[in-house]
N, C-alpha and C. Protein backbone atom coordinates (compact mmCIF):
# COMPACT_ATOMS: atom_id res chain seq x y z
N UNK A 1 0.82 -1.19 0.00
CA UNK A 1 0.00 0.00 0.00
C UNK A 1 0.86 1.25 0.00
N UNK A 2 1.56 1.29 0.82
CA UNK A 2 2.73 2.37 1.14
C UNK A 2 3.51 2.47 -0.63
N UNK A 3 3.97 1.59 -1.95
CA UNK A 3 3.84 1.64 -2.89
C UNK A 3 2.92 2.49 -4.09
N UNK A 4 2.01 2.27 -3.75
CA UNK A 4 0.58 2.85 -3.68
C UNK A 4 1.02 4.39 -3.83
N UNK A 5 1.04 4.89 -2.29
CA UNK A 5 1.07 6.09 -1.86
C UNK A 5 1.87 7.13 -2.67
N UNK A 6 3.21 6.03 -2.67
CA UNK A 6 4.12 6.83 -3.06
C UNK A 6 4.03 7.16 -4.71
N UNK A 7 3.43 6.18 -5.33
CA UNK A 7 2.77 6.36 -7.04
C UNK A 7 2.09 7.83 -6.80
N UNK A 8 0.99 7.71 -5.88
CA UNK A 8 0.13 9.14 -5.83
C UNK A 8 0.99 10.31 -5.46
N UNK A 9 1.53 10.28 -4.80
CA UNK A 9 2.26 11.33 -4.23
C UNK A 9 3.29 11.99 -5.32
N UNK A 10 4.07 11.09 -5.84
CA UNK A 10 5.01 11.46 -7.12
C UNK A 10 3.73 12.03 -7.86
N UNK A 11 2.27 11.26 -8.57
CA UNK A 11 2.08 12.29 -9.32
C UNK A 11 0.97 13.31 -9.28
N UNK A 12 1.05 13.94 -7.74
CA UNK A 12 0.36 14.61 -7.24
C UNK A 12 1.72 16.04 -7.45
N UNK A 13 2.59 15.33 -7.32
CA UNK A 13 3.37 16.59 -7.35
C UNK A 13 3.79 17.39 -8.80
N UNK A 14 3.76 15.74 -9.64
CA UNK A 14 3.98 15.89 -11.21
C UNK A 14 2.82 16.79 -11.66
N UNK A 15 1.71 16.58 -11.10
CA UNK A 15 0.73 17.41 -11.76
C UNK A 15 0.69 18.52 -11.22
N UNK A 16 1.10 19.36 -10.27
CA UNK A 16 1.37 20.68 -9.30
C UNK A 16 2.04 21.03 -10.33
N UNK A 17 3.20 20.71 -10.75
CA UNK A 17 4.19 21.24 -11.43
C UNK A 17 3.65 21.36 -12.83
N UNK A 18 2.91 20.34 -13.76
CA UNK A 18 2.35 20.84 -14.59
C UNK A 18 1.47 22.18 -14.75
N UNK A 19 0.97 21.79 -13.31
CA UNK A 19 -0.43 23.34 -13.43
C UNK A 19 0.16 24.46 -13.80
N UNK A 20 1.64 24.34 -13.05
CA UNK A 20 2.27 25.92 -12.33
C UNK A 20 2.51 26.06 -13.93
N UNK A 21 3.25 25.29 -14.68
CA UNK A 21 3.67 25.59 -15.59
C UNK A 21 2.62 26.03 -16.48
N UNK A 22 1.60 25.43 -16.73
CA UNK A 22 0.75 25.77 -17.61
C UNK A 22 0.06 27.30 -17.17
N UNK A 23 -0.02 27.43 -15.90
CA UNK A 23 -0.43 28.66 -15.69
C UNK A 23 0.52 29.61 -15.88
N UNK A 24 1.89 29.60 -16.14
CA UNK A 24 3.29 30.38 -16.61
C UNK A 24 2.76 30.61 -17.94
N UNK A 25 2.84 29.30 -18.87
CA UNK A 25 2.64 29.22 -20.40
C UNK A 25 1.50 29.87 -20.50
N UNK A 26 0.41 30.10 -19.80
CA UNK A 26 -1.10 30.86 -20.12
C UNK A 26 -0.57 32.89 -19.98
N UNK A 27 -0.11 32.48 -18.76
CA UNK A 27 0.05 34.39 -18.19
C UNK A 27 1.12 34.61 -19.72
N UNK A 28 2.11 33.98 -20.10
CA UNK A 28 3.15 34.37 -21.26
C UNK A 28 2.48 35.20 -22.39
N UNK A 29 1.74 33.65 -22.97
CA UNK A 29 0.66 34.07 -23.95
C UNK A 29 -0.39 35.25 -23.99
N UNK A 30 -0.35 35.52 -23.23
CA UNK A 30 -1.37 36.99 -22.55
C UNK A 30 -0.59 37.77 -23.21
N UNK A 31 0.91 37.92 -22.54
CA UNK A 31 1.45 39.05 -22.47
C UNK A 31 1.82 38.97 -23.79
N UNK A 32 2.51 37.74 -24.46
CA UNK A 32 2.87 38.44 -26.03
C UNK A 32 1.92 38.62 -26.62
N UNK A 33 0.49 38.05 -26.50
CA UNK A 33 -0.82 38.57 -27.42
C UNK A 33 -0.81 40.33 -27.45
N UNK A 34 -0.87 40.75 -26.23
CA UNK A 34 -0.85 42.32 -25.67
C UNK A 34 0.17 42.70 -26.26
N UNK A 35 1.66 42.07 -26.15
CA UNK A 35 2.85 42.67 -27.05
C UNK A 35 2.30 43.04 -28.27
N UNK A 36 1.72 41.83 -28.85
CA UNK A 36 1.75 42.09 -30.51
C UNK A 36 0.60 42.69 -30.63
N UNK A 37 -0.32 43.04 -29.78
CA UNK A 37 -1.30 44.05 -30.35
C UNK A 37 -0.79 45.40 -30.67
N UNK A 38 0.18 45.63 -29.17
CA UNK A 38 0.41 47.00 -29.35
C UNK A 38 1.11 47.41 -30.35
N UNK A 39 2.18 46.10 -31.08
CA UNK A 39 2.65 46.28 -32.00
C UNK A 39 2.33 46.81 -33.55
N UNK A 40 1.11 45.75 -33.37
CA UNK A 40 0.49 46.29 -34.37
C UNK A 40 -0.22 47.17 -34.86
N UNK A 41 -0.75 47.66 -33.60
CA UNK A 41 -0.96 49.17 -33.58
C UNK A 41 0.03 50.41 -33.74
N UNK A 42 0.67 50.20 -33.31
CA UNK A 42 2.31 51.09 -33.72
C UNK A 42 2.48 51.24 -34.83
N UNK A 43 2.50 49.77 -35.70
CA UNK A 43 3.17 50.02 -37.25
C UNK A 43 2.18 50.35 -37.89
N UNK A 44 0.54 50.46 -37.84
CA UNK A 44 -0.58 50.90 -38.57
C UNK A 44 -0.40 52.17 -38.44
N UNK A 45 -0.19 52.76 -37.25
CA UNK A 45 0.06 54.62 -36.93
C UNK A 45 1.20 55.04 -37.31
N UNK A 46 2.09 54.43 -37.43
CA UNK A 46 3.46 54.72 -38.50
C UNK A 46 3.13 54.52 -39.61
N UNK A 47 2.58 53.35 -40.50
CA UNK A 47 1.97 53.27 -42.06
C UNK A 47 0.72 54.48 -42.29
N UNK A 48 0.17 55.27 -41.75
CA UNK A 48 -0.67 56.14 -41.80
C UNK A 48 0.02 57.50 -41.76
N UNK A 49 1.18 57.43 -40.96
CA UNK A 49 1.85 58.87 -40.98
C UNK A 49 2.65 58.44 -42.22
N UNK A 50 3.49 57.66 -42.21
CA UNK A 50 4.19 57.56 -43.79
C UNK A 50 3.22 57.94 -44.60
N UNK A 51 2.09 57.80 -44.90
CA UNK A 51 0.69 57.83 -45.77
C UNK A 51 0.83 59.53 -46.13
N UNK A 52 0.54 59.95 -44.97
CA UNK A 52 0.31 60.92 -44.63
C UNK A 52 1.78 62.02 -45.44
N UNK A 53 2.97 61.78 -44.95
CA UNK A 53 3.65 62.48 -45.32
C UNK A 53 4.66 62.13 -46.53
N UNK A 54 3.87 60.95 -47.55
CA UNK A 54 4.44 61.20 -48.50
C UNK A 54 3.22 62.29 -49.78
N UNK A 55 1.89 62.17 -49.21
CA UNK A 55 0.85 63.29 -49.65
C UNK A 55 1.31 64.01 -49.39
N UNK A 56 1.98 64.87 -48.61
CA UNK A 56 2.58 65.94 -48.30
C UNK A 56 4.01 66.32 -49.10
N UNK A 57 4.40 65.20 -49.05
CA UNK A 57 5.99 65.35 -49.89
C UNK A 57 5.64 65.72 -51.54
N UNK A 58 4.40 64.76 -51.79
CA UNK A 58 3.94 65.09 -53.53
C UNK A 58 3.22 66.50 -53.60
N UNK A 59 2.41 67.16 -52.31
CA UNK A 59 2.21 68.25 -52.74
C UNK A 59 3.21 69.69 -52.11
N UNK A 60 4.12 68.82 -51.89
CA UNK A 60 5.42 70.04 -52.08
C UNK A 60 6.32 70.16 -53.12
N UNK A 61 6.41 69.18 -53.63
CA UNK A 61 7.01 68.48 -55.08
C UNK A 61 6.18 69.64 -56.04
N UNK A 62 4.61 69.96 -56.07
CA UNK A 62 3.83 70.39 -56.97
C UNK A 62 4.02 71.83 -56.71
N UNK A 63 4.17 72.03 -55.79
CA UNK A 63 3.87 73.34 -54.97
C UNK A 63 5.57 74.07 -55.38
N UNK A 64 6.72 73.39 -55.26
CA UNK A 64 8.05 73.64 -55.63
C UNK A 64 8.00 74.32 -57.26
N UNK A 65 7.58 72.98 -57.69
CA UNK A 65 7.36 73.09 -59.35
C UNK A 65 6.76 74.33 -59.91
N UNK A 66 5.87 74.66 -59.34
CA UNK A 66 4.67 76.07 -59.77
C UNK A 66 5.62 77.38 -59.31
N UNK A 67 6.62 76.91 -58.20
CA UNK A 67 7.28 78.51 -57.79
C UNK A 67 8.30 78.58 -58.76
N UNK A 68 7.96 77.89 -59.67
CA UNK A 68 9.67 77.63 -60.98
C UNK A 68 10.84 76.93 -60.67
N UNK A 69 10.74 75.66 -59.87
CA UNK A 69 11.98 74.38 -59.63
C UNK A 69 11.69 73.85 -60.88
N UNK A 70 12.89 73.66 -61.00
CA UNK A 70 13.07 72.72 -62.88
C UNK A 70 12.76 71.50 -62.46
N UNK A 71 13.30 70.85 -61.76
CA UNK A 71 13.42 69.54 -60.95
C UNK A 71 12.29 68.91 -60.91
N UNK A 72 10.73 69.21 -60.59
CA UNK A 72 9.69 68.40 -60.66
C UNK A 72 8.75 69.00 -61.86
N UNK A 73 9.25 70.14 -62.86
CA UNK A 73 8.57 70.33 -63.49
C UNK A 73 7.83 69.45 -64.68
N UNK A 74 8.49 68.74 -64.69
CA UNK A 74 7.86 67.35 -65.97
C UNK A 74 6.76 66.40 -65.14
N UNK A 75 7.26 66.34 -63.95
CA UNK A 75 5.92 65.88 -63.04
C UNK A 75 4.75 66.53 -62.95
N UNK A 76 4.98 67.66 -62.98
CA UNK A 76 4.25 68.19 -62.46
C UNK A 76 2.65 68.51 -63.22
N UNK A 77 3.78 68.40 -64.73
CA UNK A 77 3.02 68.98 -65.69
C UNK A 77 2.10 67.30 -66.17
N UNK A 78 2.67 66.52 -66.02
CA UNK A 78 1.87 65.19 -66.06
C UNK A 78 1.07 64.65 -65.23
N UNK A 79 0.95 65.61 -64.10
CA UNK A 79 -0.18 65.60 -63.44
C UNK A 79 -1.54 66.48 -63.49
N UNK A 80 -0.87 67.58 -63.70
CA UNK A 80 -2.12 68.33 -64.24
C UNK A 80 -2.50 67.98 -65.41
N UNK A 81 -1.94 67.43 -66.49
CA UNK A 81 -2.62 66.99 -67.65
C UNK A 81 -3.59 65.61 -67.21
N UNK A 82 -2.81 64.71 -66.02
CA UNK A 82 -3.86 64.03 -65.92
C UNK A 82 -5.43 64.19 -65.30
N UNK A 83 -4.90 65.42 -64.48
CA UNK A 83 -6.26 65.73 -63.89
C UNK A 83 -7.47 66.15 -64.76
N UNK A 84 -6.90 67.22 -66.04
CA UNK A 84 -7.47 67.22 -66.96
C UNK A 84 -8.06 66.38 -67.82
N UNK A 85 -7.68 65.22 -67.93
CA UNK A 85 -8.20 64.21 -68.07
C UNK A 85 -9.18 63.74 -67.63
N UNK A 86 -9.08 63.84 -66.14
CA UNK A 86 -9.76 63.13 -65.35
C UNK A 86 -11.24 63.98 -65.63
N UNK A 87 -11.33 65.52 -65.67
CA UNK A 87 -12.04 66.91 -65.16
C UNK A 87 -13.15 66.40 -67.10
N UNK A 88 -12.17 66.09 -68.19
CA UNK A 88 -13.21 66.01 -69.51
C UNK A 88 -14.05 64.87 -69.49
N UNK A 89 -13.55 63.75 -68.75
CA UNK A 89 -14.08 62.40 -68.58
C UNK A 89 -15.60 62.63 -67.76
N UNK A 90 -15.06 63.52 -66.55
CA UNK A 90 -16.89 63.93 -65.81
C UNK A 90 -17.27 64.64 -66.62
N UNK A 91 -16.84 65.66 -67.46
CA UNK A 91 -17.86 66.43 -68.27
C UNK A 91 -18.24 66.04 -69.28
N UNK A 92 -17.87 64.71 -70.04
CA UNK A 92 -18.44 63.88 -71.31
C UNK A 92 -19.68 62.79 -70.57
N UNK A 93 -18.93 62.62 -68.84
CA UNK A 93 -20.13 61.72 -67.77
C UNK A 93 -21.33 62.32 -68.07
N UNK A 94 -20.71 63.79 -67.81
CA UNK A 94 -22.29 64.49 -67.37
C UNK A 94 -23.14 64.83 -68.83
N UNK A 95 -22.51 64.84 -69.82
CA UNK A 95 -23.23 65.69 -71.11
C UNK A 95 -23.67 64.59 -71.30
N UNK A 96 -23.54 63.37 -71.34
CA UNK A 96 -24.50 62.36 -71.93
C UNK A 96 -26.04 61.77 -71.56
């Protein structure tokens, strides 16, 4: 019987030690879930300001060009032709 005991006892303790662990491996997983949220929130608010300030970089590029920079003037001018484009396309939309 005392055989017995000692079977239970070893895996009374084996399973203590599992719990602890599994409750380690649970709290972990928490925390890198929370890591990588915040992460990913970080690089969406960084991909939105990049967003953000390369619109800004193209309309300084345009804005350069119009004060007489040689440098984006071929851009510049291929953009307003496309807009023009864009501006006869609604007005052939609308005349029809």
């Amino acid at each position: 019987m005392s055989e017995l005991s000692k079977v239970i006892d070893s895996l009374e303790v084996k399973f203590f030690k599992l719990s602890k662990k599994l409750e380690n491996l649970e709290q972990l997983n928490q925390n890198l879930t929370r890591e990588l949220t915040e992460i990913k929130a970080a690089a969406q608010e960084k991909n939105e300001k990049l967003s953000v300030l390369q619109q800004e970089l193209e309309s300084l590029k345009i804005t350069n060009s119009l004060l007489g920079s040689e440098e984006y003037k071929r851009e510049t001018k291929l953009k307003i032709n496309s807009l023009i484009r864009e501006i006869d396309y609604c007005i052939a939309q609308l005349s029809e």
